[in-house]
C-alpha atoms as a PDB file:
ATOM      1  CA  UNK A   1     -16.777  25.153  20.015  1.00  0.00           C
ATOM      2  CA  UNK A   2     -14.883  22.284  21.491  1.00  0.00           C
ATOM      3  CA  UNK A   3     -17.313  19.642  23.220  1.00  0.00           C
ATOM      4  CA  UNK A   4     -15.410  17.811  26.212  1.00  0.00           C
ATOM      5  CA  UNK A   5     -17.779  14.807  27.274  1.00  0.00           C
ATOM      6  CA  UNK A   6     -18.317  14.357  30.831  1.00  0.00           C
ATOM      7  CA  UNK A   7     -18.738  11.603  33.025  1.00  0.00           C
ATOM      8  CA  UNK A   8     -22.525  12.030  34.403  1.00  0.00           C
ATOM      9  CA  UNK A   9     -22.199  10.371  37.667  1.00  0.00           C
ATOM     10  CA  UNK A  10     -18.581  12.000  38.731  1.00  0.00           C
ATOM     11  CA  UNK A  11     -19.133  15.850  36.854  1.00  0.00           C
ATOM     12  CA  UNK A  12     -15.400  15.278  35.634  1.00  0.00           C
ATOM     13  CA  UNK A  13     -14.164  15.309  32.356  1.00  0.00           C
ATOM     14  CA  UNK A  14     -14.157  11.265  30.368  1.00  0.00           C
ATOM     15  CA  UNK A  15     -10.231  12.512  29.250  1.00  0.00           C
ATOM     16  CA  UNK A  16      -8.291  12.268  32.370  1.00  0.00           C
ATOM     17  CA  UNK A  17      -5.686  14.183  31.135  1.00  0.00           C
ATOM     18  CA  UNK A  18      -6.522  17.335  32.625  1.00  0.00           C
ATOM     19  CA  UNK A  19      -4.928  15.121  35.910  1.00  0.00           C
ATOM     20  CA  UNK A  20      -1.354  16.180  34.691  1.00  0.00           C
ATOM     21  CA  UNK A  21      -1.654  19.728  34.528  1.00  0.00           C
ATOM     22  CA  UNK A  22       0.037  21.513  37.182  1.00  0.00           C
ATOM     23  CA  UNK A  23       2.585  18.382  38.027  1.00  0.00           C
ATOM     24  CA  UNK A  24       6.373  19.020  40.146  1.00  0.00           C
ATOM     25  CA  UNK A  25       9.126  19.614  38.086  1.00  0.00           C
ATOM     26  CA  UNK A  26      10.676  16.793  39.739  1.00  0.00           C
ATOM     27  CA  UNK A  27       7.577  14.439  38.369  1.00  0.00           C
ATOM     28  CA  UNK A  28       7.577  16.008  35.398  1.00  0.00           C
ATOM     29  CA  UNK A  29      10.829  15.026  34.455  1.00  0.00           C
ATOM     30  CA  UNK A  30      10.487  11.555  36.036  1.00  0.00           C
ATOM     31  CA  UNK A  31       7.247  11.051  33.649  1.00  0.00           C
ATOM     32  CA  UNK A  32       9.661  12.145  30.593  1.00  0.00           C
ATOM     33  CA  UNK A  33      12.122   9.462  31.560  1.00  0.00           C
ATOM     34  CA  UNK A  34      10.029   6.543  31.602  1.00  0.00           C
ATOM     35  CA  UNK A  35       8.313   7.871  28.524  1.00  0.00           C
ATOM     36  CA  UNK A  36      11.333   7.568  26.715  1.00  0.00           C
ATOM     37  CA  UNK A  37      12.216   4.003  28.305  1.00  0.00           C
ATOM     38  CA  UNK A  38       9.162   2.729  27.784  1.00  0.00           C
ATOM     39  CA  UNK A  39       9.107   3.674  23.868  1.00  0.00           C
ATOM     40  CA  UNK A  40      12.615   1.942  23.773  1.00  0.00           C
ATOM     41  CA  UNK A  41      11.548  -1.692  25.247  1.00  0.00           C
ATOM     42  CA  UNK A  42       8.152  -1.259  23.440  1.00  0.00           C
ATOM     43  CA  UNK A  43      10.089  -1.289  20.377  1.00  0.00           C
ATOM     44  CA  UNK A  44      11.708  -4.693  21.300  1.00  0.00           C
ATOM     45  CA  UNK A  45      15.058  -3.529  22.174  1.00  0.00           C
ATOM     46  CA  UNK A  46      16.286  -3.278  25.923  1.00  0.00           C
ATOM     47  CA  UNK A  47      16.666  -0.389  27.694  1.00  0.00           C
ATOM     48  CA  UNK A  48      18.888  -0.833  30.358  1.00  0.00           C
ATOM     49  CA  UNK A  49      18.203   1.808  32.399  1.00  0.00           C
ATOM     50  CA  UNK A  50      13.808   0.848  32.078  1.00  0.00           C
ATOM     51  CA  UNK A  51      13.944  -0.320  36.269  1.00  0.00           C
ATOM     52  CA  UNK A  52      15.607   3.116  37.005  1.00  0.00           C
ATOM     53  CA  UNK A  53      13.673   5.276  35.611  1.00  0.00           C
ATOM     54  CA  UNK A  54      10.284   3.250  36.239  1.00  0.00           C
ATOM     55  CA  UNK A  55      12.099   2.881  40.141  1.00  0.00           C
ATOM     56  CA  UNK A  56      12.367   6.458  40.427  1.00  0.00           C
ATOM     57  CA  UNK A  57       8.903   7.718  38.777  1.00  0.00           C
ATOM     58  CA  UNK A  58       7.250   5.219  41.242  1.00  0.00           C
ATOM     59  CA  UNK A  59       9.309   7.073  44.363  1.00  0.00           C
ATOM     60  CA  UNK A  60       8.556  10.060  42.707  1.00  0.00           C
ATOM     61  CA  UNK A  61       4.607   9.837  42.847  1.00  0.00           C
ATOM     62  CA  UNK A  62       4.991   8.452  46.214  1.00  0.00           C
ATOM     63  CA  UNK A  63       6.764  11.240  47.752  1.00  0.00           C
ATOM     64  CA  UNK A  64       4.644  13.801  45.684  1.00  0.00           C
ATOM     65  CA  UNK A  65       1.142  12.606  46.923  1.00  0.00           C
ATOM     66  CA  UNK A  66       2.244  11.950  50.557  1.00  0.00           C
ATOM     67  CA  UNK A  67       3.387  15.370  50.533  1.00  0.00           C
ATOM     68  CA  UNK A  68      -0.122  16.503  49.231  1.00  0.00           C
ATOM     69  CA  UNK A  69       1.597  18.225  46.131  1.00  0.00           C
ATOM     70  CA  UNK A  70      -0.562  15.987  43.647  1.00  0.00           C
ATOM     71  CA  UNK A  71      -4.189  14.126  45.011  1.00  0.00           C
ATOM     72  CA  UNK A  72      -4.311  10.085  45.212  1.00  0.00           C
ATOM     73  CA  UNK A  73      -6.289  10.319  42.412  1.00  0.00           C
ATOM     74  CA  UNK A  74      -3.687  11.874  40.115  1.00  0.00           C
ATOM     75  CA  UNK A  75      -1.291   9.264  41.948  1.00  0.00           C
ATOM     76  CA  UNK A  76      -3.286   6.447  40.532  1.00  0.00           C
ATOM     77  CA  UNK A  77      -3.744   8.042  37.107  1.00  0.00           C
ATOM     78  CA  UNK A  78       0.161   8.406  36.807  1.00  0.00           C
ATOM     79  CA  UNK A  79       0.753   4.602  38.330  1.00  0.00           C
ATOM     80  CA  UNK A  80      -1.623   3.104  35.423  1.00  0.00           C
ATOM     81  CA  UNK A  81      -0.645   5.383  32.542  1.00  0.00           C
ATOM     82  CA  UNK A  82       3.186   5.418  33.239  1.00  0.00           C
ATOM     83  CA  UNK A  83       3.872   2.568  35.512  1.00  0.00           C
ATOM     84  CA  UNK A  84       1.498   0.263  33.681  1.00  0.00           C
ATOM     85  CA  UNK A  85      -0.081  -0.530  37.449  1.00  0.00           C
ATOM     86  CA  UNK A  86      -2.988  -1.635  38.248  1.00  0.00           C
ATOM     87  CA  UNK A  87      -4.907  -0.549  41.294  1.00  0.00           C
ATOM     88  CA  UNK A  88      -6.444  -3.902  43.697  1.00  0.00           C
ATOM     89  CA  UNK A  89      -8.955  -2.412  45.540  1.00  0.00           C
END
């Protein structure tokens, strides 16, 4: 049996993962972009297309939680894991 620990103050899962299940196509594919840019300039070469696809993940996110199709929370999971942002409250 697989064991999934759980935060004891929240109830929710430690592994936020379970925050991409479920995503837009549209963000999906965004996410698969900047994946692939990011693995490019954290190689040490230059990927000259990194403020395009990091541009249009951000948008992406944006438009996808102020149309309620994702919660602010997975917003802000995607921003830190993706965008490498961090949240100033």
């Amino acid at each position: 049996m697989d064991f999934q620990p759980y935060d004891r103050e929240t109830g929710l899962p430690v592994n936020e993962k379970y925050l991409e299940c479920g995503l837009p196509l549209y963000l999906q594919l965004s996410i698969k972009n900047i994946a692939a840019s990011w693995e490019i300039e954290d190689s040490g070469k230059k990927d000259y297309h990194w403020d395009i696809a990091w541009c249009e993940l951000n948008a992406d996110i944006n438009a996808a939680e102020s149309g309620q199709e994702i919660s602010p929370r997975q917003a802000w999971y995607l921003r830190k894991k993706y965008l490498r942002m961090e949240r100033e409250d």
